[in-house]
PDB file of N, CA and C in Angstrom:
ATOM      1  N   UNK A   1      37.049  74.236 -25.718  1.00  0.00           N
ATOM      2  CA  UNK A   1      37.040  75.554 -25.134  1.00  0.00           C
ATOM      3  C   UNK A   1      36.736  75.442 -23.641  1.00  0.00           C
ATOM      4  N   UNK A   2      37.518  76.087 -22.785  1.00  0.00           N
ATOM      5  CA  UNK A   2      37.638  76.237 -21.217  1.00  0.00           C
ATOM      6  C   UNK A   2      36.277  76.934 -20.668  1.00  0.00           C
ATOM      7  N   UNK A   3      35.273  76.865 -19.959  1.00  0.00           N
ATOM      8  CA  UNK A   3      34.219  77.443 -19.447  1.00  0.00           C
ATOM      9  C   UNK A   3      34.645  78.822 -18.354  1.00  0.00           C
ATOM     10  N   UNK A   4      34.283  79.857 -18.016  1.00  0.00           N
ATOM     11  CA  UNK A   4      34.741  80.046 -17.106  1.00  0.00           C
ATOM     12  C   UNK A   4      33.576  79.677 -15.572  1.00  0.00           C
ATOM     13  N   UNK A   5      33.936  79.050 -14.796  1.00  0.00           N
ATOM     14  CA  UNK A   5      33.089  78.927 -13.945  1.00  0.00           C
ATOM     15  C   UNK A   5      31.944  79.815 -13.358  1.00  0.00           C
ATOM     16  N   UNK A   6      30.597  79.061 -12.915  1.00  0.00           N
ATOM     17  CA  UNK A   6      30.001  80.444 -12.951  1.00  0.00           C
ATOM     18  C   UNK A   6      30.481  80.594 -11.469  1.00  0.00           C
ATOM     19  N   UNK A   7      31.355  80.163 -10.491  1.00  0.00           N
ATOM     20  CA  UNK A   7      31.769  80.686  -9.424  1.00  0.00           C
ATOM     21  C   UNK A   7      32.976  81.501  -9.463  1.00  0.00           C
ATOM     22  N   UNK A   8      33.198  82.136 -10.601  1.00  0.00           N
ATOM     23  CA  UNK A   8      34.769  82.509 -11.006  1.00  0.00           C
ATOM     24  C   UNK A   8      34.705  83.675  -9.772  1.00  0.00           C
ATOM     25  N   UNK A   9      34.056  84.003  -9.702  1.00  0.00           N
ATOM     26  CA  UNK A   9      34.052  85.668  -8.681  1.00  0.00           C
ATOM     27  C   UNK A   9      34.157  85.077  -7.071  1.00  0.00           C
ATOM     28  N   UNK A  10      33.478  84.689  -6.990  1.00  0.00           N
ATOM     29  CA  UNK A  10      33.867  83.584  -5.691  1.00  0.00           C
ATOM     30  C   UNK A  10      35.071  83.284  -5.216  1.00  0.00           C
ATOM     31  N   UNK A  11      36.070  82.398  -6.531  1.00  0.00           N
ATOM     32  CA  UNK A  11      36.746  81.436  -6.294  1.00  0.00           C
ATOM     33  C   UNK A  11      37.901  82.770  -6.388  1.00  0.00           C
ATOM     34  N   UNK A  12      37.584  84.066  -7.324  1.00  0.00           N
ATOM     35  CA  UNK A  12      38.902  84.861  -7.105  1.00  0.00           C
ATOM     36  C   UNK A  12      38.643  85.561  -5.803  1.00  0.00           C
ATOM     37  N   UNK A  13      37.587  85.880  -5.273  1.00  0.00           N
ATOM     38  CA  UNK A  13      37.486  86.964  -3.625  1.00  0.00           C
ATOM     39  C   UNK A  13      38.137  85.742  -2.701  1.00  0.00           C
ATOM     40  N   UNK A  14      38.358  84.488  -2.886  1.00  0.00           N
ATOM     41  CA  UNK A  14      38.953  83.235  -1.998  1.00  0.00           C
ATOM     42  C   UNK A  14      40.434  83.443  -2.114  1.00  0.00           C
ATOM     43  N   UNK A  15      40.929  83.992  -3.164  1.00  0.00           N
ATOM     44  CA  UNK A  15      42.059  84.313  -3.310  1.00  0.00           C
ATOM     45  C   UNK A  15      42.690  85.700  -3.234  1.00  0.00           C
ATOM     46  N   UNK A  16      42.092  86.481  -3.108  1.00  0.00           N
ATOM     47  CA  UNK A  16      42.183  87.919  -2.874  1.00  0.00           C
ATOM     48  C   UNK A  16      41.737  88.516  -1.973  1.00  0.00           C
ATOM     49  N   UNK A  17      40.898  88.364  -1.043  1.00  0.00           N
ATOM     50  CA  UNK A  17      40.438  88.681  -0.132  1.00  0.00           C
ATOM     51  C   UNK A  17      40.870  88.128   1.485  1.00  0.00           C
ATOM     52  N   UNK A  18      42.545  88.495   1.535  1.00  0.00           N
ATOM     53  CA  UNK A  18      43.282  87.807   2.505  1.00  0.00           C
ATOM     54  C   UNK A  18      43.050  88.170   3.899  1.00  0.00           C
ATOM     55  N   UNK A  19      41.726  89.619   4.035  1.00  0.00           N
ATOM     56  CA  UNK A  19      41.650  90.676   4.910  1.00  0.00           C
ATOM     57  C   UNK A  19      40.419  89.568   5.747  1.00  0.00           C
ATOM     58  N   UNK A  20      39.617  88.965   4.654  1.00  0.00           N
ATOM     59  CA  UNK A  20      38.370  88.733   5.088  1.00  0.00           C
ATOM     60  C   UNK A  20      38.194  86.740   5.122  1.00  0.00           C
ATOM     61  N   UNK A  21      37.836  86.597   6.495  1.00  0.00           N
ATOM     62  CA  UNK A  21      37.642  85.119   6.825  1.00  0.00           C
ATOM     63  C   UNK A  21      35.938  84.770   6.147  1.00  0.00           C
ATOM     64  N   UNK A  22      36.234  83.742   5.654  1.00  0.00           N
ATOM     65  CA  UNK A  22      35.431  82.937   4.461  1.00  0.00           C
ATOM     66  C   UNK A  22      35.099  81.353   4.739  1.00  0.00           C
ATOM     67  N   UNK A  23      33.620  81.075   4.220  1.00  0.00           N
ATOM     68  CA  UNK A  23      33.543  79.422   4.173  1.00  0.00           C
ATOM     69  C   UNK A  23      33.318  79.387   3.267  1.00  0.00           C
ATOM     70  N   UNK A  24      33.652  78.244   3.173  1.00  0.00           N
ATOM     71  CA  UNK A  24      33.763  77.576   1.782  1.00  0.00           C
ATOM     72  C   UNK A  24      32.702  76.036   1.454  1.00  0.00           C
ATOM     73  N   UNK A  25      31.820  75.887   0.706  1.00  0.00           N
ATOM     74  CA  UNK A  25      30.833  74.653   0.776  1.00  0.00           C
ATOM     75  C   UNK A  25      30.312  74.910  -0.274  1.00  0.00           C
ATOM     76  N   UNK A  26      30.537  73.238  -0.987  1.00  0.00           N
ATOM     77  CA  UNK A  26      30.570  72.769  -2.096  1.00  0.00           C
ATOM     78  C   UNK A  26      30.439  71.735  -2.275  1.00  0.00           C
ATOM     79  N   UNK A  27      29.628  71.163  -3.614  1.00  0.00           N
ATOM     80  CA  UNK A  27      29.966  69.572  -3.087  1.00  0.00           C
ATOM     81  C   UNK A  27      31.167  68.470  -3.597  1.00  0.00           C
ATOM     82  N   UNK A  28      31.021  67.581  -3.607  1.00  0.00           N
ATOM     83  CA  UNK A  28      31.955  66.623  -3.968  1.00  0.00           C
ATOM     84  C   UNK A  28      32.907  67.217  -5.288  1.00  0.00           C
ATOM     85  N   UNK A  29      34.242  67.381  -5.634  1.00  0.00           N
ATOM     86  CA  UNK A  29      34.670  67.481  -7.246  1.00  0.00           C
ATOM     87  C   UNK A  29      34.527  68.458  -7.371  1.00  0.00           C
ATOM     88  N   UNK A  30      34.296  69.713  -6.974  1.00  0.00           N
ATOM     89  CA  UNK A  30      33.409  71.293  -7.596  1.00  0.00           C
ATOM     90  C   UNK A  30      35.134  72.151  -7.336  1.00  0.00           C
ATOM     91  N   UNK A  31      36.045  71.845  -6.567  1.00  0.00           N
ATOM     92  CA  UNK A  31      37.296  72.642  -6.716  1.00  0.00           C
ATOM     93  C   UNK A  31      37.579  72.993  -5.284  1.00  0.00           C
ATOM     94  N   UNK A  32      36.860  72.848  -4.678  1.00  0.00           N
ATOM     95  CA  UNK A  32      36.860  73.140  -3.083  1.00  0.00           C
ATOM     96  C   UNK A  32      38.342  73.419  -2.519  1.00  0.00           C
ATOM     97  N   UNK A  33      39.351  72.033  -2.985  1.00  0.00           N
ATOM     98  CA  UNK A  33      40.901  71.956  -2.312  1.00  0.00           C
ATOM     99  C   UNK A  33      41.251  72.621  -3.038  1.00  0.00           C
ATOM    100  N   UNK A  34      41.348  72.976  -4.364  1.00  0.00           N
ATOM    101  CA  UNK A  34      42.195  74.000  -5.515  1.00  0.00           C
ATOM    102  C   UNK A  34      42.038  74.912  -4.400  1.00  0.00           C
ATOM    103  N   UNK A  35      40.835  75.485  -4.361  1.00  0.00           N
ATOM    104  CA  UNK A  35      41.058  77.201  -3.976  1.00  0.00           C
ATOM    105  C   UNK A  35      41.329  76.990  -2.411  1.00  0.00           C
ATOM    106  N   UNK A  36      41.171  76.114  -1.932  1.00  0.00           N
ATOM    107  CA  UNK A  36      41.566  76.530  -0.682  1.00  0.00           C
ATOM    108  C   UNK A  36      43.348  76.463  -0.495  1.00  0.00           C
ATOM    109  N   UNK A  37      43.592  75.921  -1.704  1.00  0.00           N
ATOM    110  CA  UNK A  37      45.287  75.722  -1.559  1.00  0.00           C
ATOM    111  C   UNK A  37      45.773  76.936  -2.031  1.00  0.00           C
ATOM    112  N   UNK A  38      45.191  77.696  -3.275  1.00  0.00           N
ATOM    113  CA  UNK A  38      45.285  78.702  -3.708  1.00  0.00           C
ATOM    114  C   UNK A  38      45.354  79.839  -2.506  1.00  0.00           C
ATOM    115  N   UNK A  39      44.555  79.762  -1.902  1.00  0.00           N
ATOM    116  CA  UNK A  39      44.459  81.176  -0.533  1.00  0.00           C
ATOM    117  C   UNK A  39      45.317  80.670   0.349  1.00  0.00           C
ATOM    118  N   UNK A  40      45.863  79.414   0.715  1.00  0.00           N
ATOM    119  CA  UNK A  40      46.915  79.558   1.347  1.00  0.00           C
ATOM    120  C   UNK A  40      48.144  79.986   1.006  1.00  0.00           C
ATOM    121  N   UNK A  41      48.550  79.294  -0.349  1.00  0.00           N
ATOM    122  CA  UNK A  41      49.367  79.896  -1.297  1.00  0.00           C
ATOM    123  C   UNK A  41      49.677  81.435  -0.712  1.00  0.00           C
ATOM    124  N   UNK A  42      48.515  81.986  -1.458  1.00  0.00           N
ATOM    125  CA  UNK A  42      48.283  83.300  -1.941  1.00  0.00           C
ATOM    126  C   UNK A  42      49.067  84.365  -0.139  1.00  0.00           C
ATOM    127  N   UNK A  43      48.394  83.610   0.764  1.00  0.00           N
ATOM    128  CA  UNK A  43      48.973  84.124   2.330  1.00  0.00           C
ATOM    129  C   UNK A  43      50.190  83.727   2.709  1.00  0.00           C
ATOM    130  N   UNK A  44      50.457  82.790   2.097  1.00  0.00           N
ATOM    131  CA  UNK A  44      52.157  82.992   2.466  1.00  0.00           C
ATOM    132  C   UNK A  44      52.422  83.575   1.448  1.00  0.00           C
ATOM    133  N   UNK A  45      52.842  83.631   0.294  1.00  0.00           N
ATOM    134  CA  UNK A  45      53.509  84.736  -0.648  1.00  0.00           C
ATOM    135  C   UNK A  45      53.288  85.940  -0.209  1.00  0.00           C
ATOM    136  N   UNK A  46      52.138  86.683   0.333  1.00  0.00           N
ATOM    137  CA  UNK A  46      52.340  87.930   0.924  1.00  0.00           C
ATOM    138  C   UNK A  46      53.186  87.979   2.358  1.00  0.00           C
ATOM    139  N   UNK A  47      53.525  86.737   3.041  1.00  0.00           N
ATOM    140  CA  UNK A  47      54.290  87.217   4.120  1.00  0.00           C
ATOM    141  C   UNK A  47      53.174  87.174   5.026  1.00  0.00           C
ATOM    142  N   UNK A  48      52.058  86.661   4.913  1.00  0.00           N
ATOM    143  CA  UNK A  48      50.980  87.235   6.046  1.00  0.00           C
ATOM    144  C   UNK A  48      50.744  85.608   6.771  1.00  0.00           C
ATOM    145  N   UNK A  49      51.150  84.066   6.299  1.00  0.00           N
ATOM    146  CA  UNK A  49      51.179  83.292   6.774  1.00  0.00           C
ATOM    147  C   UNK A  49      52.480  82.026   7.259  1.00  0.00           C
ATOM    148  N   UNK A  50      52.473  81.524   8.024  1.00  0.00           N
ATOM    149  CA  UNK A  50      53.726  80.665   8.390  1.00  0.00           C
ATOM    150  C   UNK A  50      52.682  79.241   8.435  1.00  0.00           C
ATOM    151  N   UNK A  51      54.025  78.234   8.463  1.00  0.00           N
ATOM    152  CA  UNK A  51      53.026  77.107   8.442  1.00  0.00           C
ATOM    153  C   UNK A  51      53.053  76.635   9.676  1.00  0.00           C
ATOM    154  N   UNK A  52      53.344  76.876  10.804  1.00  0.00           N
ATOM    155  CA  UNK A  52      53.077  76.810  12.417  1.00  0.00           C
ATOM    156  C   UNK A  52      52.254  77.689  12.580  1.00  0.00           C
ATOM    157  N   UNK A  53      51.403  78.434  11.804  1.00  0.00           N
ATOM    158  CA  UNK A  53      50.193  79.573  12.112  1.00  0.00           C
ATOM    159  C   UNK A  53      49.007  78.712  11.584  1.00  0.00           C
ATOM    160  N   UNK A  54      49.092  77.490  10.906  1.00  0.00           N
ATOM    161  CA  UNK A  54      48.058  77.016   9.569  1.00  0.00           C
ATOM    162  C   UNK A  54      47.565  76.306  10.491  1.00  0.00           C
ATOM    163  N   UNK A  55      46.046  76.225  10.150  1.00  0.00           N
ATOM    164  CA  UNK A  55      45.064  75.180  10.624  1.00  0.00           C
ATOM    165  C   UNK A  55      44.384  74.376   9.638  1.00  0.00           C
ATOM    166  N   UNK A  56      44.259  73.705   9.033  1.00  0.00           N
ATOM    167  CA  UNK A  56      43.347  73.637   8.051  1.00  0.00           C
ATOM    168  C   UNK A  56      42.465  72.006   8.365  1.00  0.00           C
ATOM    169  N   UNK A  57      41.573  72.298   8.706  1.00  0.00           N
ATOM    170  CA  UNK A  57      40.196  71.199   9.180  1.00  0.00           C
ATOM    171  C   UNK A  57      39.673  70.382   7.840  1.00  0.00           C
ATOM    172  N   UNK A  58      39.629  68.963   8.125  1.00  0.00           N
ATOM    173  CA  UNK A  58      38.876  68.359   6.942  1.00  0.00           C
ATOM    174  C   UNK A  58      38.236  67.292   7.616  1.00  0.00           C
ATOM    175  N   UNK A  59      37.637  66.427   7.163  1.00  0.00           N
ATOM    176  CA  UNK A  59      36.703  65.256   7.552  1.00  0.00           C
ATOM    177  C   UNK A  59      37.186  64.279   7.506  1.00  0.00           C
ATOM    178  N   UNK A  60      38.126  63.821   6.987  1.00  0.00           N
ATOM    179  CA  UNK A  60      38.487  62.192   7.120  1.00  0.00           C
ATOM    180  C   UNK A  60      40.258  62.653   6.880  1.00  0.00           C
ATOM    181  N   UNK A  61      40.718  61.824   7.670  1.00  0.00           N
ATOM    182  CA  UNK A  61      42.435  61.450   7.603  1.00  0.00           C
ATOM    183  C   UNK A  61      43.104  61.409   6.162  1.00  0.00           C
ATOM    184  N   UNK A  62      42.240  61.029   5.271  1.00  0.00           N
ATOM    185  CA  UNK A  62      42.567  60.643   4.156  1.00  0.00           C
ATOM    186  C   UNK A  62      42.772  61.962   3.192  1.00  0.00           C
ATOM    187  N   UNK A  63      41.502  63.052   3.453  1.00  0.00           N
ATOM    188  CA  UNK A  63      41.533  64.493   2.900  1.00  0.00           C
ATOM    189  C   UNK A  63      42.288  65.368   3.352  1.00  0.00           C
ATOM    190  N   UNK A  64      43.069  65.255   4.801  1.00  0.00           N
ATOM    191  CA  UNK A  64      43.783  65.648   5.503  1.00  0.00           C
ATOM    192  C   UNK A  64      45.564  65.349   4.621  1.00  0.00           C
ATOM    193  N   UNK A  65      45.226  64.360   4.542  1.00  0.00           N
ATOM    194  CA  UNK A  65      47.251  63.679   3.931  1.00  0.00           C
ATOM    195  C   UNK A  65      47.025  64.612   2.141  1.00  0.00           C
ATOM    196  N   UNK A  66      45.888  64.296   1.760  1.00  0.00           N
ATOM    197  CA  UNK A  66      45.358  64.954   0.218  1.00  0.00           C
ATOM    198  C   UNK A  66      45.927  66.756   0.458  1.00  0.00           C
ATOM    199  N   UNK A  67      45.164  67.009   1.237  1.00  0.00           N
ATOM    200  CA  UNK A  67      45.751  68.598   1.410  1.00  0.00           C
ATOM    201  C   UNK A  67      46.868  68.434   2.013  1.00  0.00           C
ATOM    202  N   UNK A  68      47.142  68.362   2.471  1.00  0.00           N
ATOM    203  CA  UNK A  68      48.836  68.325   2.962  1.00  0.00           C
ATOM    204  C   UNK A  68      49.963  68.481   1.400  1.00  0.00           C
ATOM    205  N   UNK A  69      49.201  67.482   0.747  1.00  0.00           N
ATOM    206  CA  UNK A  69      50.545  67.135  -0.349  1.00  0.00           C
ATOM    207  C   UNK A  69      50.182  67.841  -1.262  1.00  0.00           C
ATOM    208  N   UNK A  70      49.081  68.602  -1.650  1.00  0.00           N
ATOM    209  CA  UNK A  70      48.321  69.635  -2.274  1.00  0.00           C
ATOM    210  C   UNK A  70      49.146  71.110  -1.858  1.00  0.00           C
ATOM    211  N   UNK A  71      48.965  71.114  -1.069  1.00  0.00           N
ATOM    212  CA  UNK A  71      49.687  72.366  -0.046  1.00  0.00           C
ATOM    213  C   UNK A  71      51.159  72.706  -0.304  1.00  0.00           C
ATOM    214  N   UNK A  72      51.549  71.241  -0.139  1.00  0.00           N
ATOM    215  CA  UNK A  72      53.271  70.933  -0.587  1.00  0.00           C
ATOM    216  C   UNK A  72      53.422  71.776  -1.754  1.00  0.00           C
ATOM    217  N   UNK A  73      52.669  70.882  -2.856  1.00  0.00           N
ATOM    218  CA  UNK A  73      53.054  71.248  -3.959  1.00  0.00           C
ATOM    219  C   UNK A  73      52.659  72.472  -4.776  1.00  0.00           C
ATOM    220  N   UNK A  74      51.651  73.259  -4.350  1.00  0.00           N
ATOM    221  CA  UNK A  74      50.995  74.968  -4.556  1.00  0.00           C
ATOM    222  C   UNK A  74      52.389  75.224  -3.900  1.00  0.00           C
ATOM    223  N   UNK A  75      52.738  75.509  -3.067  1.00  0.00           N
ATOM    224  CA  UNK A  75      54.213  76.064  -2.554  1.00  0.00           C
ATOM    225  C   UNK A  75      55.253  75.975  -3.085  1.00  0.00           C
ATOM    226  N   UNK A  76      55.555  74.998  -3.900  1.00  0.00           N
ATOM    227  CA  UNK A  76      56.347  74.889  -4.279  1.00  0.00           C
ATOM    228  C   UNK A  76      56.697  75.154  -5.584  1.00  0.00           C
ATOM    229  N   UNK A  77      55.264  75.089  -6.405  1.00  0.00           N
ATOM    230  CA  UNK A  77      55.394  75.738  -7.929  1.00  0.00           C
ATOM    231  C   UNK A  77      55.501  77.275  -7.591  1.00  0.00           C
ATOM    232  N   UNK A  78      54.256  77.935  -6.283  1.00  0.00           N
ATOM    233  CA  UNK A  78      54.923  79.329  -6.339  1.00  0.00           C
ATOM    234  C   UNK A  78      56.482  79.794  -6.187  1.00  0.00           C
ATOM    235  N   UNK A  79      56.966  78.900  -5.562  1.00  0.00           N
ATOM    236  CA  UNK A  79      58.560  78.816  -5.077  1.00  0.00           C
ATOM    237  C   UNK A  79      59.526  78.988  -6.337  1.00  0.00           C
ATOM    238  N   UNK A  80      58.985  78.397  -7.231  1.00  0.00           N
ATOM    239  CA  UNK A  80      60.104  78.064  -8.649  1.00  0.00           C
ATOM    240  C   UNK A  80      58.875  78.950 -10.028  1.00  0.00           C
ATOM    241  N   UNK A  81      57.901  80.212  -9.469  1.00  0.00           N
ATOM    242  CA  UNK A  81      57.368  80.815 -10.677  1.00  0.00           C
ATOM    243  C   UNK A  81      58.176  82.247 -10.882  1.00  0.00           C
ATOM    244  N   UNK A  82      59.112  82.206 -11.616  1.00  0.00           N
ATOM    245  CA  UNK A  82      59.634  83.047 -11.979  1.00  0.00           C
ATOM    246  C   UNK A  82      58.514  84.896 -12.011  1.00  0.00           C
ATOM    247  N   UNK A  83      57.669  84.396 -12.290  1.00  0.00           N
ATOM    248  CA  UNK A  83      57.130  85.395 -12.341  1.00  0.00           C
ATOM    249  C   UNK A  83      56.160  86.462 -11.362  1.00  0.00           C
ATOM    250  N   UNK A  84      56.946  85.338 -10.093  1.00  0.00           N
ATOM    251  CA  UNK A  84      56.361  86.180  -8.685  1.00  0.00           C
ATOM    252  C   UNK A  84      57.597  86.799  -8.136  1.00  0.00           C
ATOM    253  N   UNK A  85      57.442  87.943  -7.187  1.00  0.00           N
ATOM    254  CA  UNK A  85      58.385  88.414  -7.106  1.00  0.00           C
ATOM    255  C   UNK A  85      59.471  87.927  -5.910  1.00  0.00           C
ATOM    256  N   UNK A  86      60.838  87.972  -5.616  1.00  0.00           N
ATOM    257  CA  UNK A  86      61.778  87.257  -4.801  1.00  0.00           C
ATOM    258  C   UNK A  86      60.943  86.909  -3.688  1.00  0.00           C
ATOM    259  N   UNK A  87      60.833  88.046  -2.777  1.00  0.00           N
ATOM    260  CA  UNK A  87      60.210  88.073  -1.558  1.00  0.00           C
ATOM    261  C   UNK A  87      58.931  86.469  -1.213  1.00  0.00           C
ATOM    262  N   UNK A  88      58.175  87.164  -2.890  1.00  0.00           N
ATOM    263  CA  UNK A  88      57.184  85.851  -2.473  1.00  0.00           C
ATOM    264  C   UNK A  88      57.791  84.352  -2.385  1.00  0.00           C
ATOM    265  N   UNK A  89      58.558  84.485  -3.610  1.00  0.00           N
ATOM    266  CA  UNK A  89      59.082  83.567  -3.730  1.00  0.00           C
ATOM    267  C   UNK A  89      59.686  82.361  -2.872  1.00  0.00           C
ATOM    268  N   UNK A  90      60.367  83.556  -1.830  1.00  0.00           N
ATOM    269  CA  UNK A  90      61.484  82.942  -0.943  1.00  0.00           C
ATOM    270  C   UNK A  90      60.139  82.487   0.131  1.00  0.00           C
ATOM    271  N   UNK A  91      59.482  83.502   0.743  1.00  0.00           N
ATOM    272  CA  UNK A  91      58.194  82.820   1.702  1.00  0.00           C
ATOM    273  C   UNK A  91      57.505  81.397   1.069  1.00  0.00           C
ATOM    274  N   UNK A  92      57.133  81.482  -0.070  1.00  0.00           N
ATOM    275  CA  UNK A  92      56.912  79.967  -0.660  1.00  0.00           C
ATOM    276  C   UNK A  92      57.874  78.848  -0.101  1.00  0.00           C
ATOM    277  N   UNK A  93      59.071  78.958  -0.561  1.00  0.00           N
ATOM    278  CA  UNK A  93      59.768  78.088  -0.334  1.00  0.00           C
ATOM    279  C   UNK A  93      60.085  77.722   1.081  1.00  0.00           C
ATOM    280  N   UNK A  94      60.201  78.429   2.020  1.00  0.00           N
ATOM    281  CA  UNK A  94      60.597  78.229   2.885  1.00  0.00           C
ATOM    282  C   UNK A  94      59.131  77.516   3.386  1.00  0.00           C
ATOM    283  N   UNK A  95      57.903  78.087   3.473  1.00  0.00           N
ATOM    284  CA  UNK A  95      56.619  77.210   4.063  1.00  0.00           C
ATOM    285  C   UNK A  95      56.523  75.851   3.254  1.00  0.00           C
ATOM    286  N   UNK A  96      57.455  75.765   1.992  1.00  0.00           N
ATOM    287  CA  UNK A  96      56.884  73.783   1.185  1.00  0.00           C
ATOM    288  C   UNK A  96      58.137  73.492   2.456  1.00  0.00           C
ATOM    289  N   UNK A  97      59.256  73.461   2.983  1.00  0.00           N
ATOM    290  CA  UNK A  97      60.195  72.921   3.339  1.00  0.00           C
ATOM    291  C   UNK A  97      59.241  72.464   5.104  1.00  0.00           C
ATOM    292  N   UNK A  98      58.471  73.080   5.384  1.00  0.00           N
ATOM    293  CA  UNK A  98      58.029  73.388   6.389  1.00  0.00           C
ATOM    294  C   UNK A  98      56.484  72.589   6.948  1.00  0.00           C
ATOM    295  N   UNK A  99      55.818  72.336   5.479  1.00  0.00           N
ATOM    296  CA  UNK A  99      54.378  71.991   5.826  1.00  0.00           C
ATOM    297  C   UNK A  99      53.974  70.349   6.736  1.00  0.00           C
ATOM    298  N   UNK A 100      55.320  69.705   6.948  1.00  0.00           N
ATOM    299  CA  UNK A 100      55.110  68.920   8.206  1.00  0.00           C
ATOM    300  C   UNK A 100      54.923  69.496   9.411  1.00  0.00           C
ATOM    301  N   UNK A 101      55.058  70.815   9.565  1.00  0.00           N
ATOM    302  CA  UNK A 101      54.604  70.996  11.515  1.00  0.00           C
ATOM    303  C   UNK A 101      53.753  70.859  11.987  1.00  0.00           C
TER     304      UNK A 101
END
């Protein structure tokens, strides 16, 4: 049986709360890159992010290439989820084609 985290409320205002700038600190393994890939996700499917607008800061080169290909690929499952609507869809796709800039 799946737990629900006791940060579940957290980890959904990280994803829903596209109005309001947020930190995020956690330690090692706790989900940190999920949700932060998730809210990027989540800002380009609304149209509210490009990936020449993206900043995203990490600590070592190595967590940097990790989110990158993390990033890729959140974009790209939103890109091919049938169950988001065109619009998002098409913004997905076009930011995975994109996340080298």
């Amino acid at each position: 049986m799946r737990r629900t985290p006791v940060d579940h409320a957290e980890r959904t205002r990280l994803e829903s709360e596209l109005d309001t700038t947020l930190f995020v600190e956690a330690g090692a393994g706790t989900g940190k890159t999920t949700a932060v890939v998730a809210r990027i996700v989540a800002l380009v499917a609304a149209g509210r992010l490009s990936m020449e607008r993206l900043v995203a800061i990490t600590f070592t080169i190595a967590a940097a290439g990790e989110l990158r290909v993390r990033v890729r690929e959140g974009l790209e499952r939103a890109a091919a989820d049938e169950g988001r609507r065109q619009p998002e869809r098409d913004h997905c796709a076009v930011a995975a084609s994109e996340v080298e800039r």
